[in-house]
Protein backbone atom coordinates (compact mmCIF):
# COMPACT_ATOMS: atom_id res chain seq x y z
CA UNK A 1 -8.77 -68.71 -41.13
CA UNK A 2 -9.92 -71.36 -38.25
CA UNK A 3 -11.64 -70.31 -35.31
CA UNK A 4 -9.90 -68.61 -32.42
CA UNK A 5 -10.63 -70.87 -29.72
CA UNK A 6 -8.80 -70.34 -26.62
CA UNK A 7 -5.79 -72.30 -27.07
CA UNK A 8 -5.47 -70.87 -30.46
CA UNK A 9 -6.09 -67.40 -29.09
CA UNK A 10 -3.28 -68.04 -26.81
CA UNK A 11 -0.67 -69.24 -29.42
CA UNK A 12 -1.49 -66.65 -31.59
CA UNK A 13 -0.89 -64.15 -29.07
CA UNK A 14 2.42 -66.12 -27.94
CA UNK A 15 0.65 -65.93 -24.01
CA UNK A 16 -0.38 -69.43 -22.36
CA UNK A 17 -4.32 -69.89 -22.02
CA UNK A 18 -4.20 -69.12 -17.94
CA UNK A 19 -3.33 -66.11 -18.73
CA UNK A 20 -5.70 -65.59 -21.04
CA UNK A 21 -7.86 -66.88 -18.50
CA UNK A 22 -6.53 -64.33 -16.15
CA UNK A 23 -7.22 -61.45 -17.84
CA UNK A 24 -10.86 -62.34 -18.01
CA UNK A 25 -11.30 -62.53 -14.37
CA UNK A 26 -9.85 -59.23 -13.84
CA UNK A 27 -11.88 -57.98 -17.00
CA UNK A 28 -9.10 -56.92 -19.02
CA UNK A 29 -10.96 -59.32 -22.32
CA UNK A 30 -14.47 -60.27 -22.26
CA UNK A 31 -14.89 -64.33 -22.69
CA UNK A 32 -17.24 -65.03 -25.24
CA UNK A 33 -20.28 -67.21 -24.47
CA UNK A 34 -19.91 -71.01 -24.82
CA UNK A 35 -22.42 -72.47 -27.50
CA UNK A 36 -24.56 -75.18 -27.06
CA UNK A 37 -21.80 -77.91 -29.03
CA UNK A 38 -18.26 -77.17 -29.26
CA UNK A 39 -15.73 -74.22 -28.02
CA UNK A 40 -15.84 -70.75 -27.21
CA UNK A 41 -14.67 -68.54 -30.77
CA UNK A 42 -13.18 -65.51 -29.66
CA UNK A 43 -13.08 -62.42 -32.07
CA UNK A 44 -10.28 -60.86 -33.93
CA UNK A 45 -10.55 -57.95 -31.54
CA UNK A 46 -9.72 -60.21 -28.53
CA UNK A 47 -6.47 -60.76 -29.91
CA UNK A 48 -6.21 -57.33 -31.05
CA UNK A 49 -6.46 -56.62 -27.24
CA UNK A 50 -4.61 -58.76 -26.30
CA UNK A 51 -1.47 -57.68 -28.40
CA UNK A 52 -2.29 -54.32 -27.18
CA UNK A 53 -1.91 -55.29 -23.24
CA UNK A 54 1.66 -57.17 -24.23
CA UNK A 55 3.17 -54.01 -25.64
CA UNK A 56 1.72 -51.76 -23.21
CA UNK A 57 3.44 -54.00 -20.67
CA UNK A 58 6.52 -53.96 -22.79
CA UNK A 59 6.42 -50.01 -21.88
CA UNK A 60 6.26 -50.86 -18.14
CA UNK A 61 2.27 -50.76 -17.82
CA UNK A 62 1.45 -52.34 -14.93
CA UNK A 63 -2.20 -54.32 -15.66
CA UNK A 64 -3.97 -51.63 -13.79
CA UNK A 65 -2.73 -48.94 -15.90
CA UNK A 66 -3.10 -51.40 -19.36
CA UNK A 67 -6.86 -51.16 -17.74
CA UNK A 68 -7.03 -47.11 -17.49
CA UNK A 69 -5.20 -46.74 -21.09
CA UNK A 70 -8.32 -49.34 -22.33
CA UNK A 71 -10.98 -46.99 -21.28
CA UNK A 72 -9.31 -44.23 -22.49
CA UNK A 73 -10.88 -42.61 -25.30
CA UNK A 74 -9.04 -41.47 -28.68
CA UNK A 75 -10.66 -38.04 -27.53
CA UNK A 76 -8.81 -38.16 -24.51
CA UNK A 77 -5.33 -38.32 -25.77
CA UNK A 78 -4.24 -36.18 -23.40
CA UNK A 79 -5.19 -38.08 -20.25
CA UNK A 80 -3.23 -41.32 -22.47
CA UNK A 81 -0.07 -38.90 -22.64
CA UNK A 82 -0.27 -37.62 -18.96
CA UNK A 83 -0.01 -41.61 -18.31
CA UNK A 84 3.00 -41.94 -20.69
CA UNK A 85 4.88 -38.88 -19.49
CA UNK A 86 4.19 -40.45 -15.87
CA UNK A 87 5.83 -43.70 -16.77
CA UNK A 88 8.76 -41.97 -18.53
CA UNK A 89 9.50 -39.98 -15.48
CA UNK A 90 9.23 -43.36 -13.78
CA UNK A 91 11.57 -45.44 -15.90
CA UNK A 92 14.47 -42.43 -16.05
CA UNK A 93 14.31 -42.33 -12.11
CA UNK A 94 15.13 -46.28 -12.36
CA UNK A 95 17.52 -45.44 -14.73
CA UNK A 96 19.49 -43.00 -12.83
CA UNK A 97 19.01 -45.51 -9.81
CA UNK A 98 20.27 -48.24 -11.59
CA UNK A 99 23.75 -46.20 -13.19
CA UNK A 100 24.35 -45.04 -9.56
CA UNK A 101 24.28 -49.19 -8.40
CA UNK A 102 26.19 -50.14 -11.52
CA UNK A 103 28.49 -47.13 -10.25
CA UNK A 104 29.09 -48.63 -7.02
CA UNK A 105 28.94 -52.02 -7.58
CA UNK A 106 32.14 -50.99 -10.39
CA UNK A 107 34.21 -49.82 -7.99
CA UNK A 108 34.05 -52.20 -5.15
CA UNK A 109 34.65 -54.78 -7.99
CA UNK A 110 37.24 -53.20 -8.70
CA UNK A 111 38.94 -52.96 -5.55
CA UNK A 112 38.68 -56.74 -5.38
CA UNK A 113 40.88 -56.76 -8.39
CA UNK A 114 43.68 -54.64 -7.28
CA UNK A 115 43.10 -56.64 -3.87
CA UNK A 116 46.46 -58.44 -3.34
CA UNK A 117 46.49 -60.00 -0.05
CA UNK A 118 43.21 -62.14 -1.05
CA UNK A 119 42.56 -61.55 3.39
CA UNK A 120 39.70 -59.90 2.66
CA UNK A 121 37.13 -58.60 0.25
CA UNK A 122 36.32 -55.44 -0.24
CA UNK A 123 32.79 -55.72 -1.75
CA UNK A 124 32.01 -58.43 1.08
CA UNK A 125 33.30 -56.02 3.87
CA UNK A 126 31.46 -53.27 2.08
CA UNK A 127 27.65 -55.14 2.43
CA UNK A 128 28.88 -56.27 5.56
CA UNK A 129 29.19 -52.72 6.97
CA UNK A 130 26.13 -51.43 8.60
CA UNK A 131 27.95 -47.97 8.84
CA UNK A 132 28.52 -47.55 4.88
């Protein structure tokens, strides 16, 4: 297997190398130090980290909270599920918010379809309406 240097690391990883470069600066991956001749060599567990942080976001982690789940223990799996169970709670609120909008947004749609004198239209009148 060839060296993970940084681009490498990055393709690997399917992320572009600014971010990997990003994610040292706020600490999320330690960058290895540069030798004498030639490019930094990352370690498997840098990628491992990184593939971590990608499906943690995939969950709705924000960075911050990728952070927090990093120093997170195996012996504190509950303080890793009291995070989970906080982002669930978070993601069926947006959920509910989003099948009330789609609600909405359906009918005033569909009063623009049964809309016959084409002088007006209902979903336009609707966001124009401060009093709705």
């Amino acid at each position: 297997m060839q060296p993970l240097t940084i681009g490498r690391l990055a393709k690997t990883a399917g992320i572009n190398v600014e971010t990997i470069r990003y994610y040292q600066r706020i600490h999320l991956i330690d960058q290895p130090k540069k030798p004498i001749i030639g490019y930094r060599v990352y370690p498997n567990e840098t990628l491992n980290r990184i593939l971590f942080i990608k499906r943690a976001q995939l969950l709705g982690f924000s960075l911050q909270e990728i952070n927090q789940l990093l120093e997170i223990s195996d012996e504190q799996c509950d303080a890793a599920a009291q995070m989970g169970q906080d982002k669930l709670r978070l993601i069926q609120q947006k959920i509910s918010d989003l099948s009330k909008m789609a609600a909405v947004l359906e009918e005033y749609t569909q009063q623009c379809a049964i809309n016959t004198s084409h002088s007006h239209c209902p979903l336009i009148d609707t966001l124009i309406d401060e009093n709705s």
